[in-house]
Protein backbone atom coordinates (compact mmCIF):
# COMPACT_ATOMS: atom_id res chain seq x y z
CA UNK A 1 -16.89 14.02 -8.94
CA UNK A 2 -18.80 11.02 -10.73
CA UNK A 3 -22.07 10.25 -8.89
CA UNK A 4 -23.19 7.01 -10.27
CA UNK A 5 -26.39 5.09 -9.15
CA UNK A 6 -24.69 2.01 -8.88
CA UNK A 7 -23.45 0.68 -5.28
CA UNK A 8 -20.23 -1.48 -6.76
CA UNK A 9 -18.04 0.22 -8.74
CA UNK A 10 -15.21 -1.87 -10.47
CA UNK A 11 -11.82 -0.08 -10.75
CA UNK A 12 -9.21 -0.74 -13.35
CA UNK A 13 -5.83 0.33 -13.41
CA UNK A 14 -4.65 -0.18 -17.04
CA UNK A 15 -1.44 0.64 -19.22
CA UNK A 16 -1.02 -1.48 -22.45
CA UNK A 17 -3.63 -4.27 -21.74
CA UNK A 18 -4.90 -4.88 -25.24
CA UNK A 19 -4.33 -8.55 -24.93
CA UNK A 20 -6.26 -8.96 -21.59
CA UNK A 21 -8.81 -6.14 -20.63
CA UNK A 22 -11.82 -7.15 -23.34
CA UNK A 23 -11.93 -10.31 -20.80
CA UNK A 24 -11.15 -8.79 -18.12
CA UNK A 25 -14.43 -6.59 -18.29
CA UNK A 26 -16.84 -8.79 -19.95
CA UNK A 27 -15.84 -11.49 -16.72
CA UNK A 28 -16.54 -8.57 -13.99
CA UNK A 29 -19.84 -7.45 -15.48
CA UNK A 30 -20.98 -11.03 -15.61
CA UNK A 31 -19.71 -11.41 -12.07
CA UNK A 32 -21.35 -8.14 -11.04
CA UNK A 33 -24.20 -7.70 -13.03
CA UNK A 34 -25.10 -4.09 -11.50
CA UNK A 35 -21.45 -2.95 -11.24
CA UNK A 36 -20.09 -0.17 -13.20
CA UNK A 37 -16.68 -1.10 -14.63
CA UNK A 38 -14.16 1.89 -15.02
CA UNK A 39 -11.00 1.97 -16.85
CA UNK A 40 -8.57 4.01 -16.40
CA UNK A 41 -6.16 4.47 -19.30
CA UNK A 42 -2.47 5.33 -18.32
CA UNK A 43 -1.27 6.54 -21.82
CA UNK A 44 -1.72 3.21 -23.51
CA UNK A 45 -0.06 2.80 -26.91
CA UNK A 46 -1.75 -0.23 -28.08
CA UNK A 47 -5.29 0.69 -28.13
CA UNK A 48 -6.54 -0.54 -24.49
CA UNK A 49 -8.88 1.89 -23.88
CA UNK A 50 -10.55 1.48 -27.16
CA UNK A 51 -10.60 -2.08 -26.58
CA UNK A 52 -12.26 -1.35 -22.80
CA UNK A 53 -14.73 1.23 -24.20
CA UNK A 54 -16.14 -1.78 -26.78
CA UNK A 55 -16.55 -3.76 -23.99
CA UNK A 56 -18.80 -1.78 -22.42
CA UNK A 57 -16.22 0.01 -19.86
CA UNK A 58 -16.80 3.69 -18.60
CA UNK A 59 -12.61 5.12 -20.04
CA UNK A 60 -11.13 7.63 -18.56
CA UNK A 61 -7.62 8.88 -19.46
CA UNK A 62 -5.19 9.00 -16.86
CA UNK A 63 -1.99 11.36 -18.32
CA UNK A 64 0.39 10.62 -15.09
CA UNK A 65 2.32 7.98 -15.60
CA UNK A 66 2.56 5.02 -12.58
CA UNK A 67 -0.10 3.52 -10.91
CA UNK A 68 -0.36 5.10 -7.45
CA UNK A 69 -1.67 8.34 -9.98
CA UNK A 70 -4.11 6.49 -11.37
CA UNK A 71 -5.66 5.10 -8.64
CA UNK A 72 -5.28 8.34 -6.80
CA UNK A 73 -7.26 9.78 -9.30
CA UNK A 74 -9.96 7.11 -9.57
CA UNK A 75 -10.82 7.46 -5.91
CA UNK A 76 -11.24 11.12 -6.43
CA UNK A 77 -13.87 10.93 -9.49
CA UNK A 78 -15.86 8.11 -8.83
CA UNK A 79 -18.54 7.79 -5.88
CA UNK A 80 -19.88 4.24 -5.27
CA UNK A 81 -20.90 2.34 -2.14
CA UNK A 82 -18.33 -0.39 -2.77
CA UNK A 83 -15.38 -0.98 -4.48
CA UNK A 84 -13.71 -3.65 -5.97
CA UNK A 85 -9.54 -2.93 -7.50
CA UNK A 86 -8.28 -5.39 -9.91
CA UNK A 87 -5.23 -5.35 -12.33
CA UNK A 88 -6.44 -5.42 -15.91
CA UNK A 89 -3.92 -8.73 -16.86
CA UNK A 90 -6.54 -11.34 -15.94
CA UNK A 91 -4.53 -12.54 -13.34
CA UNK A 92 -7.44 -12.21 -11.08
CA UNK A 93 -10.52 -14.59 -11.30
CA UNK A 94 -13.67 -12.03 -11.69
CA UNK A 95 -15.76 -15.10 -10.36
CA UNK A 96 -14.33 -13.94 -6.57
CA UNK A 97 -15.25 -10.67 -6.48
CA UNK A 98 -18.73 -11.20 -4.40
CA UNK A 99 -16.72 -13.07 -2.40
CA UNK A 100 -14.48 -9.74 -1.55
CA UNK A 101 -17.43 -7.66 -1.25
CA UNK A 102 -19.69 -9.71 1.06
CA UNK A 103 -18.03 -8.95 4.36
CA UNK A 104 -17.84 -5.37 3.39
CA UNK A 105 -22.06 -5.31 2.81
CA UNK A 106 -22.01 -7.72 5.62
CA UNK A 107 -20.02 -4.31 7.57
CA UNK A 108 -17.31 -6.96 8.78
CA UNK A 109 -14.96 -5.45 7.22
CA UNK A 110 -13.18 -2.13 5.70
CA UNK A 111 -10.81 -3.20 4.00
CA UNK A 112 -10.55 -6.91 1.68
CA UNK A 113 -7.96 -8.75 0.20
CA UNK A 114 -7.30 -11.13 -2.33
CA UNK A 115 -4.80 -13.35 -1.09
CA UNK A 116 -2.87 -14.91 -3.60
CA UNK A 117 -0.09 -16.38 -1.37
CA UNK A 118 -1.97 -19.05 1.51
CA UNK A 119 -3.09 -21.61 -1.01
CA UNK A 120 0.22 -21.49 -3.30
CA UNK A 121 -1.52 -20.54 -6.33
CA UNK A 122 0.94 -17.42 -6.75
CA UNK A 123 4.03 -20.03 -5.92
CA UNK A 124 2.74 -22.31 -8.69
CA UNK A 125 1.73 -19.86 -11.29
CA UNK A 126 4.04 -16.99 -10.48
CA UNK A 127 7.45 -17.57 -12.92
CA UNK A 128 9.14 -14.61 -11.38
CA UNK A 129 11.37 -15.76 -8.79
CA UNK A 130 12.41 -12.39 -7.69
CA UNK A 131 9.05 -11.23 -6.76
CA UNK A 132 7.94 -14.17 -4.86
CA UNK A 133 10.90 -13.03 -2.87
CA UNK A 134 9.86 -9.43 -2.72
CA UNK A 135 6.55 -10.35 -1.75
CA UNK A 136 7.67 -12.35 1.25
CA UNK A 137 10.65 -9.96 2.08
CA UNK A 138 7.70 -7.06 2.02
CA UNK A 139 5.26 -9.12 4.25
CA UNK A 140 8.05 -9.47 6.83
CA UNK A 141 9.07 -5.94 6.95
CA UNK A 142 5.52 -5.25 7.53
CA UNK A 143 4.97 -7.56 10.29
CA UNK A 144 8.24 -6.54 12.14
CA UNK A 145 7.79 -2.97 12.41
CA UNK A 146 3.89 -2.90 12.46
CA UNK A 147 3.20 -6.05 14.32
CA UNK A 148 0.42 -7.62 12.08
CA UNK A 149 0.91 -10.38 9.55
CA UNK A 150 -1.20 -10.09 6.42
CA UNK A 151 -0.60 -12.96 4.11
CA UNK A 152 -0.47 -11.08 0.82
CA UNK A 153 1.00 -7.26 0.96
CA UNK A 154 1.35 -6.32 -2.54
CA UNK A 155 -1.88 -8.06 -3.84
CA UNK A 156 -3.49 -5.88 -6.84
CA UNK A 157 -7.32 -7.68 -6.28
CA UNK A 158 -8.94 -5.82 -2.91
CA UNK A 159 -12.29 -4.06 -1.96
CA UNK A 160 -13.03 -1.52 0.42
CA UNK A 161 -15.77 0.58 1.53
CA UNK A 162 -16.68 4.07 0.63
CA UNK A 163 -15.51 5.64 4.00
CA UNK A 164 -12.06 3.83 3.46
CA UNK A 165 -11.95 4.94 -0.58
CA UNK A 166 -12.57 8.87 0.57
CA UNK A 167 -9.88 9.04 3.25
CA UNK A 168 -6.95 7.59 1.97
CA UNK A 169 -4.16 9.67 1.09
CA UNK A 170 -2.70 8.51 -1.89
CA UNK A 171 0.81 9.56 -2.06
CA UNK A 172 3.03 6.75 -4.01
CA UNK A 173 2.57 7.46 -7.74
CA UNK A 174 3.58 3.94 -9.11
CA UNK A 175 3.24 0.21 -7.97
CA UNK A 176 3.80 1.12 -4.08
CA UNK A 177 0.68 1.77 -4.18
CA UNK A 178 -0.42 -1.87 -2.63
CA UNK A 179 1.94 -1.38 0.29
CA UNK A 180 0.48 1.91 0.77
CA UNK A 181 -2.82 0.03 1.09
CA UNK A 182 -1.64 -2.43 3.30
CA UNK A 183 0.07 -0.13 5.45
CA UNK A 184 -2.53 2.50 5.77
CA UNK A 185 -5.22 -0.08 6.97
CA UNK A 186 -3.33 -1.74 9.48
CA UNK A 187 -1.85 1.60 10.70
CA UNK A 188 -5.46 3.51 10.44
CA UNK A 189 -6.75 -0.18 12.41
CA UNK A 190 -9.93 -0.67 9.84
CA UNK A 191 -11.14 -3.81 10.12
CA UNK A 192 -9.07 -6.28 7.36
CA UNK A 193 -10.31 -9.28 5.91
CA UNK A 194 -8.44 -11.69 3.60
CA UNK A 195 -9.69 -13.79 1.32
CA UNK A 196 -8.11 -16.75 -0.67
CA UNK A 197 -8.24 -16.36 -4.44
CA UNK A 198 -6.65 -18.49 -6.92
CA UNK A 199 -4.49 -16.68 -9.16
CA UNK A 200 -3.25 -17.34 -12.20
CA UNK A 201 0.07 -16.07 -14.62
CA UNK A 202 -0.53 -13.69 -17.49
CA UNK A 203 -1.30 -15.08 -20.72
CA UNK A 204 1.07 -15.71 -23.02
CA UNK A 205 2.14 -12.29 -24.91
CA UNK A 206 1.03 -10.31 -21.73
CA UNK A 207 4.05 -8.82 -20.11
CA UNK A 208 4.20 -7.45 -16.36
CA UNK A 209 5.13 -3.96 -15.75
CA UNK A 210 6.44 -4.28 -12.77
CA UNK A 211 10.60 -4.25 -12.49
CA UNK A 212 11.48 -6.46 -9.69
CA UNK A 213 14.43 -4.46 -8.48
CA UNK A 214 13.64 -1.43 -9.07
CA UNK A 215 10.07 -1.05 -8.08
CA UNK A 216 11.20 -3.50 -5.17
CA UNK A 217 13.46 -0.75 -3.94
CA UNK A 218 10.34 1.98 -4.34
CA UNK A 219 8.29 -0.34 -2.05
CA UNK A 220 11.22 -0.71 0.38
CA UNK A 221 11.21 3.33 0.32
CA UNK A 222 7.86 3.25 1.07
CA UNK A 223 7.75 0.96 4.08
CA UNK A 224 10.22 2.90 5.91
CA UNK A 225 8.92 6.28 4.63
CA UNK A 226 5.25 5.56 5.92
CA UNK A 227 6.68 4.00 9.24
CA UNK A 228 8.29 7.60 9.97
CA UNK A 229 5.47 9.30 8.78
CA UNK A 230 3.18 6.85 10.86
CA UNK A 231 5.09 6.06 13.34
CA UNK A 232 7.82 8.66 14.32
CA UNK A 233 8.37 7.70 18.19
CA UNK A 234 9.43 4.04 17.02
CA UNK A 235 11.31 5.02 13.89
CA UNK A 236 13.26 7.65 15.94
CA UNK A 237 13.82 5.48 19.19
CA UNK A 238 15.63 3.01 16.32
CA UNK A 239 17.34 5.66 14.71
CA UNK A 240 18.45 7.29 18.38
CA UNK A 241 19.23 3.15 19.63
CA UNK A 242 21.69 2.59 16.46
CA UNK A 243 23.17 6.48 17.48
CA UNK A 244 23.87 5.60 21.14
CA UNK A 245 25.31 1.94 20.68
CA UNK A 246 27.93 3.40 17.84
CA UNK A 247 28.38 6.51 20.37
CA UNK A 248 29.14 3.74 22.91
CA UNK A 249 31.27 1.84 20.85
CA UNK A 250 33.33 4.57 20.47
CA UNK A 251 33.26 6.24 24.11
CA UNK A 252 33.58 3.43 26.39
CA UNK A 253 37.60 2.76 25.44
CA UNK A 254 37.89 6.52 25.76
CA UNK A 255 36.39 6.75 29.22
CA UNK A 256 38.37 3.38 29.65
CA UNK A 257 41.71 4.85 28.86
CA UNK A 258 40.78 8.08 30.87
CA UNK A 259 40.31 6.05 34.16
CA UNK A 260 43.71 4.11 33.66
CA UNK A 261 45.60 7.68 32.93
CA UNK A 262 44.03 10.67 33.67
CA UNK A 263 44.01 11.91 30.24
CA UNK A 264 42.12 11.98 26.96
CA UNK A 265 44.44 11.20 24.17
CA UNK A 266 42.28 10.60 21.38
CA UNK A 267 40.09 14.01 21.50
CA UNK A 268 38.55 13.75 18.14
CA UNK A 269 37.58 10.02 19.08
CA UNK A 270 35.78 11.36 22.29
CA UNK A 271 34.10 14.25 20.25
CA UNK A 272 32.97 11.98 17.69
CA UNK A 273 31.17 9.89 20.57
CA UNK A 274 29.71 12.86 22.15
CA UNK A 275 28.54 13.85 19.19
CA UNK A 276 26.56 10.14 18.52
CA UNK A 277 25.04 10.28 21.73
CA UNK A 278 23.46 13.87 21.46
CA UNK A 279 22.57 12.49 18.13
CA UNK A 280 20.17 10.23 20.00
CA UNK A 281 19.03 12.41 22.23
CA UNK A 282 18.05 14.45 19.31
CA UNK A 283 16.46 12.04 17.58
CA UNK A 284 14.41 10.67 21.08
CA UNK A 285 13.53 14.44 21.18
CA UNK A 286 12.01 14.77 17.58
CA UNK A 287 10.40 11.11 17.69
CA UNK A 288 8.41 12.45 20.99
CA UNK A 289 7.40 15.58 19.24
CA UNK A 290 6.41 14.54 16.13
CA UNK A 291 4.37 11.65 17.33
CA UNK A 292 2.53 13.74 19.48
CA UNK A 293 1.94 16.15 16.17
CA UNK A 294 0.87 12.80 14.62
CA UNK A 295 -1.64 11.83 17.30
CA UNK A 296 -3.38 15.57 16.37
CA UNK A 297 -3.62 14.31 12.70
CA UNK A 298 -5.10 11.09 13.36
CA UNK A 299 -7.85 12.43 15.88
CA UNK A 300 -8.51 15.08 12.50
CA UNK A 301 -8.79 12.05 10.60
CA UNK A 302 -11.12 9.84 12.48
CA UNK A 303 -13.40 12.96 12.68
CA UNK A 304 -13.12 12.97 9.15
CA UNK A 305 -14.16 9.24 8.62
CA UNK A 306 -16.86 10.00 10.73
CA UNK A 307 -18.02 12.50 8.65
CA UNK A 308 -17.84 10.05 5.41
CA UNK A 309 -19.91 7.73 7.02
CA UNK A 310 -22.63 9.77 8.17
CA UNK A 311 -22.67 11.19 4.05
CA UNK A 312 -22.78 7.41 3.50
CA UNK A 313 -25.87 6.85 6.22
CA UNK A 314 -27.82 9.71 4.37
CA UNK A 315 -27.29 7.79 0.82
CA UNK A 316 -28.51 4.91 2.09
């Protein structure tokens, strides 16, 4: 592990950012005077981590492709006080980065974002029209099945404390990684701020990585994987609901017909139905279980923020 003086550290993601990263750090260390600014260099063919280390950036190389690795990694190595993510495409304005931080030092909050979305300045500068409609289709899911709006899910400009950077459990390897984030602070309840930024589009010759449908239908994966993983008792009572209506749907002429007659003429019919129903009984069964098994884990894991913040107490 890196153990660096400095309270801020400044994270950055980067694969093939030649055009933007230069600017990128020189506007963070002016921000952040004291900050130290890491890049982390995810097999870049056109010299971006050259370009980051003349600029003053601590470069790291990152060999796992995606960016749920490298930030997986980055939280590992480096050991700072406060953190500040930001995309390396200068589509975030460095100038708002205090403004991210301050409720953290101000211990408000856990968890910040940079909310692109509730002044428009993503709608306006954004040319993409599929991902403003991933972002918003995201941001619903999110507040259906977890009950908690957050204006901008899959924003890549956040900061977060040292107690939330050492017990997160990376596990997306590529651009799920900010619904991971999202998701595992609303579900873990840290305290969540959001903060307005004004963002602008890449400059011209800068291209975005992301693939809308694609990585869209990663991010989808990952919504429903971490609601069974965080949730099991509601993900299974849906799964064991959709079981019992079809096993309905398909018993209820049976039992119908068997009233009127006396008989059972369409066996594998009735079978079939049986079968749905002890599907969802099943799947009621394992959703109790396993969210009991999960209530265990997250007692383990508050003990273990506890313990993060008491390392942070004595480095203070």
């Amino acid at each position: 592990m890196t153990n660096t003086s400095q309270s801020i550290a400044v994270l950055i993601p980067c694969y093939n950012e030649s055009l933007t990263v230069g600017k990128v750090i020189d506007d963070f260390k002016a921000a952040l005077p004291g900050a130290a600014v890491y890049v982390y260099d995810n097999n870049s063919s056109d010299g971006t981590g050259d370009i980051a280390r003349e600029h003053g950036a601590i470069v790291r190389l990152e060999p796992r492709q995606g960016k749920g690795n490298v930030v997986r990694q980055m939280l590992r190595d480096i050991d700072a006080d406060y953190y500040i993510m930001v995309d390396g495409d200068d589509t975030y304005p460095a100038d708002a980065a205090m403004d991210l931080i301050r409720p953290i030092m101000d211990d408000e909050a856990d968890h910040v974002v940079g909310d692109r979305l509730s002044n428009g300045t993503y709608g306006e500068e954004n040319t993409r029209a599929g991902h403003g409609f991933g972002n918003d289709l995201v941001r619903w899911l999110i507040g259906v099945l977890y009950g908690i709006e957050l204006n901008d899910v899959m924003t890549g400009y956040r900061a977060f404390n040292r107690a939330f950077a050492k017990t997160l459990p990376v596990l997306s390897p590529g651009f799920e990684i900010e619904t991971e984030l999202s998701i595992h602070a609303i579900d873990k309840r840290w305290r969540i701020r959001q903060v307005p930024i004004v963002y602008r589009d890449r400059p011209e010759g800068s291209e975005s990585k992301l693939n809308t449908v694609s990585d869209g239908m990663k991010v989808l994966g990952m919504i429903f994987s971490l609601f069974k993983d965080y949730k099991p008792l509601g993900f299974f009572s849906l799964l064991a609901l959709i079981f019992l209506v079809v096993g309905l749907i398909l018993g209820i002429p049976i039992i119908g017909e068997f009233n009127a007659t006396h008989m059972v003429a369409r066996f594998p019919t009735a079978i079939l139905a049986v079968s749905f129903v002890g599907l969802a009984a099943l799947s009621l069964a394992c959703g109790l279980i396993l969210d009991t098994v999960v209530k265990g884990h997250r007692r383990d894991w508050e003990l273990d923020v506890m313990r993060v913040y008491d390392e942070s107490s004595s480095r203070g």
